[in-house]
Protein backbone atom coordinates (compact mmCIF):
# COMPACT_ATOMS: atom_id res chain seq x y z
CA UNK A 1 -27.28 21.34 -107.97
CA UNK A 2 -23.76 19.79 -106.95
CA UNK A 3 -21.48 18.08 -109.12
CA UNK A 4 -20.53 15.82 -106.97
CA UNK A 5 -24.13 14.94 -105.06
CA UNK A 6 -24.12 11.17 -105.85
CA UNK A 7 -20.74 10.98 -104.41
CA UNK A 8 -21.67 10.53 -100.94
CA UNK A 9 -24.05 7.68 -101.48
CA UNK A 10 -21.36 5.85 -103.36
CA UNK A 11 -18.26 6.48 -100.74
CA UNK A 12 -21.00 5.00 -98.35
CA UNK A 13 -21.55 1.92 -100.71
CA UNK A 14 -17.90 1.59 -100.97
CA UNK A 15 -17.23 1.43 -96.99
CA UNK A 16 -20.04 -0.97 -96.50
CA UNK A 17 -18.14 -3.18 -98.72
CA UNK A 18 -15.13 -2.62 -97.07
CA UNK A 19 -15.83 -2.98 -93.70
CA UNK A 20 -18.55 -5.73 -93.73
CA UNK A 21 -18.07 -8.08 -97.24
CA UNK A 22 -20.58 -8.31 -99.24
CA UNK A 23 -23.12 -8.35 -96.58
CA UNK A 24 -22.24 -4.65 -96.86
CA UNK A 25 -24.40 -4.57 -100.06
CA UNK A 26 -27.58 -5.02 -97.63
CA UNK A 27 -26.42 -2.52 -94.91
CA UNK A 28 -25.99 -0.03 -97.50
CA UNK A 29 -29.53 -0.62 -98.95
CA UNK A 30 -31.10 -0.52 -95.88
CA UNK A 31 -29.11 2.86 -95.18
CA UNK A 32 -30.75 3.89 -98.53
CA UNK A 33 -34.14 3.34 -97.62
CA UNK A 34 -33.90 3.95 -94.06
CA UNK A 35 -35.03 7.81 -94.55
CA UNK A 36 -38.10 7.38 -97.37
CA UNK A 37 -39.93 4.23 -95.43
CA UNK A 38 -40.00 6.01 -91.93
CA UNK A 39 -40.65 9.64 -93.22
CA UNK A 40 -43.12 8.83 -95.48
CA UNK A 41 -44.34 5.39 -94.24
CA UNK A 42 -44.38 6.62 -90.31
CA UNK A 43 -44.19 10.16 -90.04
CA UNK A 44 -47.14 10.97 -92.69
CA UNK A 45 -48.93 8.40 -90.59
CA UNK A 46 -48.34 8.94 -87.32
CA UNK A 47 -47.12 12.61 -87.61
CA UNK A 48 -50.97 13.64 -88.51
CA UNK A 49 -52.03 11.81 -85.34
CA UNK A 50 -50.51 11.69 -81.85
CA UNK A 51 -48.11 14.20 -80.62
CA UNK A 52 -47.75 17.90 -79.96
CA UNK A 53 -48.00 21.11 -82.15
CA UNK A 54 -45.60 23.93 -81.80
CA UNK A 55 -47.26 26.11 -83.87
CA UNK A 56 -51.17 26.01 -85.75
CA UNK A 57 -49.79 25.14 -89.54
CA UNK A 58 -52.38 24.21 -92.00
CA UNK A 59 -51.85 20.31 -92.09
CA UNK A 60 -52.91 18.71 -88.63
CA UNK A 61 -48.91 17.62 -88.40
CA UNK A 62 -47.67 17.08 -85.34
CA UNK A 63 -44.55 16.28 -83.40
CA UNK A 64 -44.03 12.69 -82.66
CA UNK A 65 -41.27 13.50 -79.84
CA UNK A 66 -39.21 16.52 -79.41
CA UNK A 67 -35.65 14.53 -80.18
CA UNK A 68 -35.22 13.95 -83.86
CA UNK A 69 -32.58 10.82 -83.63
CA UNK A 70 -34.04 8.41 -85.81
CA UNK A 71 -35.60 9.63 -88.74
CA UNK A 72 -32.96 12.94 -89.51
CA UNK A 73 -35.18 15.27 -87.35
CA UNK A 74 -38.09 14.05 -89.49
CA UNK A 75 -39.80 13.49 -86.05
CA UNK A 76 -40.24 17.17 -85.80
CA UNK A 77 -42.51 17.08 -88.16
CA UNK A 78 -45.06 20.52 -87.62
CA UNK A 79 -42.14 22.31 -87.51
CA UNK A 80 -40.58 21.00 -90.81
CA UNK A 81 -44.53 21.70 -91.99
CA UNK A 82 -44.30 24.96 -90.39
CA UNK A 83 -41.13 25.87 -92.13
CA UNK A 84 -40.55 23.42 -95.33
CA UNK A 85 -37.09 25.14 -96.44
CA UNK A 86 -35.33 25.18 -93.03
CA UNK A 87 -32.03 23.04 -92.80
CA UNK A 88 -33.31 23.10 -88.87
CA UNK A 89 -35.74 21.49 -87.79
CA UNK A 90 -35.81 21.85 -83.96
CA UNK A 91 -37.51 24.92 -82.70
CA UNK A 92 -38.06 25.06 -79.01
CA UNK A 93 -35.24 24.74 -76.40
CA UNK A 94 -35.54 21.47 -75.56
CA UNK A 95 -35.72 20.12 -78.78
CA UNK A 96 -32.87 18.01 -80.43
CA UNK A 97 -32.16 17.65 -84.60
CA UNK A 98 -29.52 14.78 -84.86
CA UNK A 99 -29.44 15.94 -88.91
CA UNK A 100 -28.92 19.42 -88.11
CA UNK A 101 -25.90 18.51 -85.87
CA UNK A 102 -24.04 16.81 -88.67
CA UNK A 103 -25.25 19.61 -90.72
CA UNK A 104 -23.02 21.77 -88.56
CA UNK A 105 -20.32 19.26 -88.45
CA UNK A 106 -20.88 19.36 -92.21
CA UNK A 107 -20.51 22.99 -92.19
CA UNK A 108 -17.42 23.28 -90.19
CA UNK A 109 -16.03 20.91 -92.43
CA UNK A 110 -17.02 23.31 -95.61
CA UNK A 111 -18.59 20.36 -96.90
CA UNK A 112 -22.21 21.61 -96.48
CA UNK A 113 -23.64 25.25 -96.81
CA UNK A 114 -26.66 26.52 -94.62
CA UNK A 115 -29.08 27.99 -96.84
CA UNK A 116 -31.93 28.94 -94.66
CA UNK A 117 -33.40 28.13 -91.27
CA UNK A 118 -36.13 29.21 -89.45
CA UNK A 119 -37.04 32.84 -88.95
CA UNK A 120 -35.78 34.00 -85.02
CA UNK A 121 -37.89 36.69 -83.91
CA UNK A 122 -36.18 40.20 -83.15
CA UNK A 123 -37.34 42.22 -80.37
CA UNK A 124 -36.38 46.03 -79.05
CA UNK A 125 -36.78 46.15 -75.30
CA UNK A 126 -38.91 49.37 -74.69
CA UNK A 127 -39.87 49.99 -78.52
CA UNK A 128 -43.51 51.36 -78.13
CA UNK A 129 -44.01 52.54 -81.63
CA UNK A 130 -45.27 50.30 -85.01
CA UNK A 131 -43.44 50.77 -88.00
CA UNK A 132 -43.06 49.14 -91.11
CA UNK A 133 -40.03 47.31 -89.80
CA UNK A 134 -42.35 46.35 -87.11
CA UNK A 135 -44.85 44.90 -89.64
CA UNK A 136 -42.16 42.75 -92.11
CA UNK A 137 -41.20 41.42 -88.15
CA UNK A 138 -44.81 40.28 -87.51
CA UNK A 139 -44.82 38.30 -90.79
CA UNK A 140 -41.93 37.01 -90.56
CA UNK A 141 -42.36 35.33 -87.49
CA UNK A 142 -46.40 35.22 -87.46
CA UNK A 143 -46.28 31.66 -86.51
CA UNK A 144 -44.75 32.22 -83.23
CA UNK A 145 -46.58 35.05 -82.98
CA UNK A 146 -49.78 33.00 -82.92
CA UNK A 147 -48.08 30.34 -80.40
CA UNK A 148 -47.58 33.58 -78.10
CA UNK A 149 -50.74 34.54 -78.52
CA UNK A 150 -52.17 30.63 -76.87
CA UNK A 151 -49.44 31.26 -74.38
CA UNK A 152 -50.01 34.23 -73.03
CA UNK A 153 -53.29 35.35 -73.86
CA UNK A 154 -55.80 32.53 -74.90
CA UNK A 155 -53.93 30.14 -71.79
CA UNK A 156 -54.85 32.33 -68.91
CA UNK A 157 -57.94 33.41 -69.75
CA UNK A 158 -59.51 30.31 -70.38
CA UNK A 159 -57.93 29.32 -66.62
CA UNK A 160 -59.77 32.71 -65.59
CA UNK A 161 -63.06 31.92 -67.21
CA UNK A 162 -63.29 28.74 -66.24
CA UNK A 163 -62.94 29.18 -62.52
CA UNK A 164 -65.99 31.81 -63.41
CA UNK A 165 -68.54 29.54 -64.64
CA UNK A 166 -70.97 27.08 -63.78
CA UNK A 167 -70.74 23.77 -62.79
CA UNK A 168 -72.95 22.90 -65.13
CA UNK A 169 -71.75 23.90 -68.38
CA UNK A 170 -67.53 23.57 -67.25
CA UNK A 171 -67.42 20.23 -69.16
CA UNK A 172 -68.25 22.33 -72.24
CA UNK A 173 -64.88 23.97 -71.66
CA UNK A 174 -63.02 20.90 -71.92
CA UNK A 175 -59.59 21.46 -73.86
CA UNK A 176 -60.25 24.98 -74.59
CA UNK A 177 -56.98 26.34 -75.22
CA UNK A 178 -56.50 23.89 -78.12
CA UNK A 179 -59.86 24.20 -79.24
CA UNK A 180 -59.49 28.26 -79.29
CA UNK A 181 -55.64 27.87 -80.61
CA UNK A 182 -56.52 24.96 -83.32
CA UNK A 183 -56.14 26.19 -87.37
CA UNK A 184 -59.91 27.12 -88.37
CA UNK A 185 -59.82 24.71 -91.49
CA UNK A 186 -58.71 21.67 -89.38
CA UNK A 187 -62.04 21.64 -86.92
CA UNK A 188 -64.83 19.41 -87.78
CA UNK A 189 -68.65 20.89 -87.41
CA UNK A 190 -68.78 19.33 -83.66
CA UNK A 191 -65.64 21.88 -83.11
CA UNK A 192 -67.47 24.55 -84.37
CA UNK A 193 -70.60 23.52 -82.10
CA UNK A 194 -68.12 23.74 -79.00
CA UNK A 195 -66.46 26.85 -79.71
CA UNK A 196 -69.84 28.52 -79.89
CA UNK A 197 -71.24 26.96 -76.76
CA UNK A 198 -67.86 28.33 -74.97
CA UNK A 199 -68.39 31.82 -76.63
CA UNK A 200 -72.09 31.95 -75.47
CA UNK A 201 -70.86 31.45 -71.73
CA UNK A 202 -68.06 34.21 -72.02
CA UNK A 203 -67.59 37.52 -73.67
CA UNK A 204 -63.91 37.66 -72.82
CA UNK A 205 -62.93 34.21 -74.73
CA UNK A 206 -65.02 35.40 -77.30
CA UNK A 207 -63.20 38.72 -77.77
CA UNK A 208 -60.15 36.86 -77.56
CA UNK A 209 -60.98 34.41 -80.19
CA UNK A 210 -62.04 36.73 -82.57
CA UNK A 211 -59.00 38.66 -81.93
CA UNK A 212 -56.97 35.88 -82.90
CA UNK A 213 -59.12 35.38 -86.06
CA UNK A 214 -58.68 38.81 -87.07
CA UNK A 215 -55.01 38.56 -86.26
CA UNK A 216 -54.15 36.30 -88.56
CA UNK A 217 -56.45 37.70 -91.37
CA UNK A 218 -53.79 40.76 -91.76
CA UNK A 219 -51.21 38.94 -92.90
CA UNK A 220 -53.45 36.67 -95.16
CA UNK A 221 -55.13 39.94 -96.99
CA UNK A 222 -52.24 42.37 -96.45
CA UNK A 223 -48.78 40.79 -96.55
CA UNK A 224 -48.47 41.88 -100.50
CA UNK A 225 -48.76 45.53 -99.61
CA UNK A 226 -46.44 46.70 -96.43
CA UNK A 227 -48.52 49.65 -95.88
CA UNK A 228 -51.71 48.02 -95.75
CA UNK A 229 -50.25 45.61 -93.66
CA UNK A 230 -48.90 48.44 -91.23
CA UNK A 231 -52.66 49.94 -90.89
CA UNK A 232 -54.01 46.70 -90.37
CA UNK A 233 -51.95 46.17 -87.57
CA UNK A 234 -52.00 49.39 -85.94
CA UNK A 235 -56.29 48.94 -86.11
CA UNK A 236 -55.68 45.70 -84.19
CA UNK A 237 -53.67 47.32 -82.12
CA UNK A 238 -55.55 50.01 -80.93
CA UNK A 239 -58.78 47.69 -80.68
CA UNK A 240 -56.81 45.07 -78.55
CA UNK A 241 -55.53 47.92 -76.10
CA UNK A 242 -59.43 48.86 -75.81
CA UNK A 243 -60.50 45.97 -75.32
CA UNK A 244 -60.34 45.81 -71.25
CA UNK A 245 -59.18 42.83 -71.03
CA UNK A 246 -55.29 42.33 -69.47
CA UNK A 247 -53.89 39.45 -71.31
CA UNK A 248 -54.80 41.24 -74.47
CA UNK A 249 -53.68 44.49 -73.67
CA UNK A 250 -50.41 43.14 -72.72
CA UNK A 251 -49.87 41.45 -76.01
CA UNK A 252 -50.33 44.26 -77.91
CA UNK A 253 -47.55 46.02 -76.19
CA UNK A 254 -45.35 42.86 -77.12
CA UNK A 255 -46.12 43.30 -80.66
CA UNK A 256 -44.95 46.86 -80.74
CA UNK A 257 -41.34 45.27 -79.81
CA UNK A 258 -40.75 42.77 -83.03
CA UNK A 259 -38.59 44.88 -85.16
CA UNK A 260 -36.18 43.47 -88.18
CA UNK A 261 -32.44 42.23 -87.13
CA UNK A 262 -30.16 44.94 -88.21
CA UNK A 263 -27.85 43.97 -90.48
CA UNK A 264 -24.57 41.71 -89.75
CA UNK A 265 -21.65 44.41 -89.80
């Protein structure tokens, strides 16, 4: 820990006083408390409720709005669930992190010292073979992975099936993709009920689901052993290129392209 890391909060007292009296006293306490009542007050609250999910973590946190302004980025909150030790906490393009722009201010400064941020994934153009470089890729960056995987595979086929079936039973398919996508341990029985009744009226989303079950098995019951890891992924592999179905087969050639960055030289 720093030496110094009570500094800050008193240079802060010290200009309140300065520039507003002793009213300053007040501004810097509400300063002080600013952080703890909205992230834990509002963003435990709200942040498990409304909003959007980047990726399928294993807390139902969501983002309140993709521009973390208020709260130091705390509004992003599934990705600071997704990836607790990241100074970073905007993922996507369009997402803004006010507290990881002073953070670079900070850094440019040397006053601050990036320690880690969120894994970017690494991919060869044209790499058709799995390796073990390959496999440390995949679990490195396994929950984008699984947000490609709703993207590009469980998003268009659900599109595709629906457009197949009947009348009858299409309100059963209501919000599929999130249904299909959604962290098993976070769906309630009546979840379960409508998965099944979706599966029943299509083979293909049921491949495709159970894909995406088995997917993320590998790393759960692998990642300690590279090797094992490797083999499990290859199997998946070579079962998701048989599997007929386009989306799929497609995705598995994607996979074969995560690799590790090399080195910085």
């Amino acid at each position: 820990p720093s030496r110094y890391r009570l500094l800050g909060v008193a240079i802060m007292a010290v200009v309140d006083l300065l520039l507003f009296g002793t009213i300053g006293i007040t501004i810097w306490a509400i300063q002080m408390m600013w952080i703890p009542v909205w992230a834990a007050g509002v963003v435990n609250g709200l942040g498990h409720a409304v909003g959007y999910r980047n990726f399928e973590c294993r807390d139902a946190a969501t983002n309140l709005v993709p521009w973390g302004i208020l709260i130091g980025g705390e509004e992003l909150h599934n990705n600071h669930h997704t990836y607790p030790n990241s100074a970073k906490l905007s993922v996507k393009k369009w997402e803004f992190d006010l507290g990881w722009a002073w953070i670079q201010v900070f850094s440019f400064l040397r006053l601050a010292k990036v320690q880690r941020v969120a894994p970017i994934a690494h991919r060869v153009e044209g790499k058709g073979n799995l390796d073990m470089d390959t496999a440390m890729a995949i679990l490195n960056n396994r929950f984008q992975i699984m947000a490609q995987y709703r993207k590009l595979v469980i998003g268009p086929l659900v599109k595709q099936e629906l457009a197949k079936v009947d009348h009858s039973v299409r309100h059963q398919f209501h919000r599929a993709k999130r249904l299909l996508s959604r962290e098993t341990s976070l769906l309630e029985d009546r979840h379960h009920a409508r998965i099944q009744n979706m599966l029943e009226h299509s083979q293909a989303l049921k491949v495709i689901y159970e894909k995406r079950l088995a997917l993320q098995q590998i790393w759960v019951k692998t990642s300690a052993n590279g090797h094992d890891m490797l083999a499990a992924i290859k199997e998946w592999v070579h079962e998701a290129e048989a599997s007929g179905i386009q989306s799929l087969r497609e995705f598995a050639d994607q996979l074969k392209t995560y690799s590790l960055r090399p080195a910085a030289v």
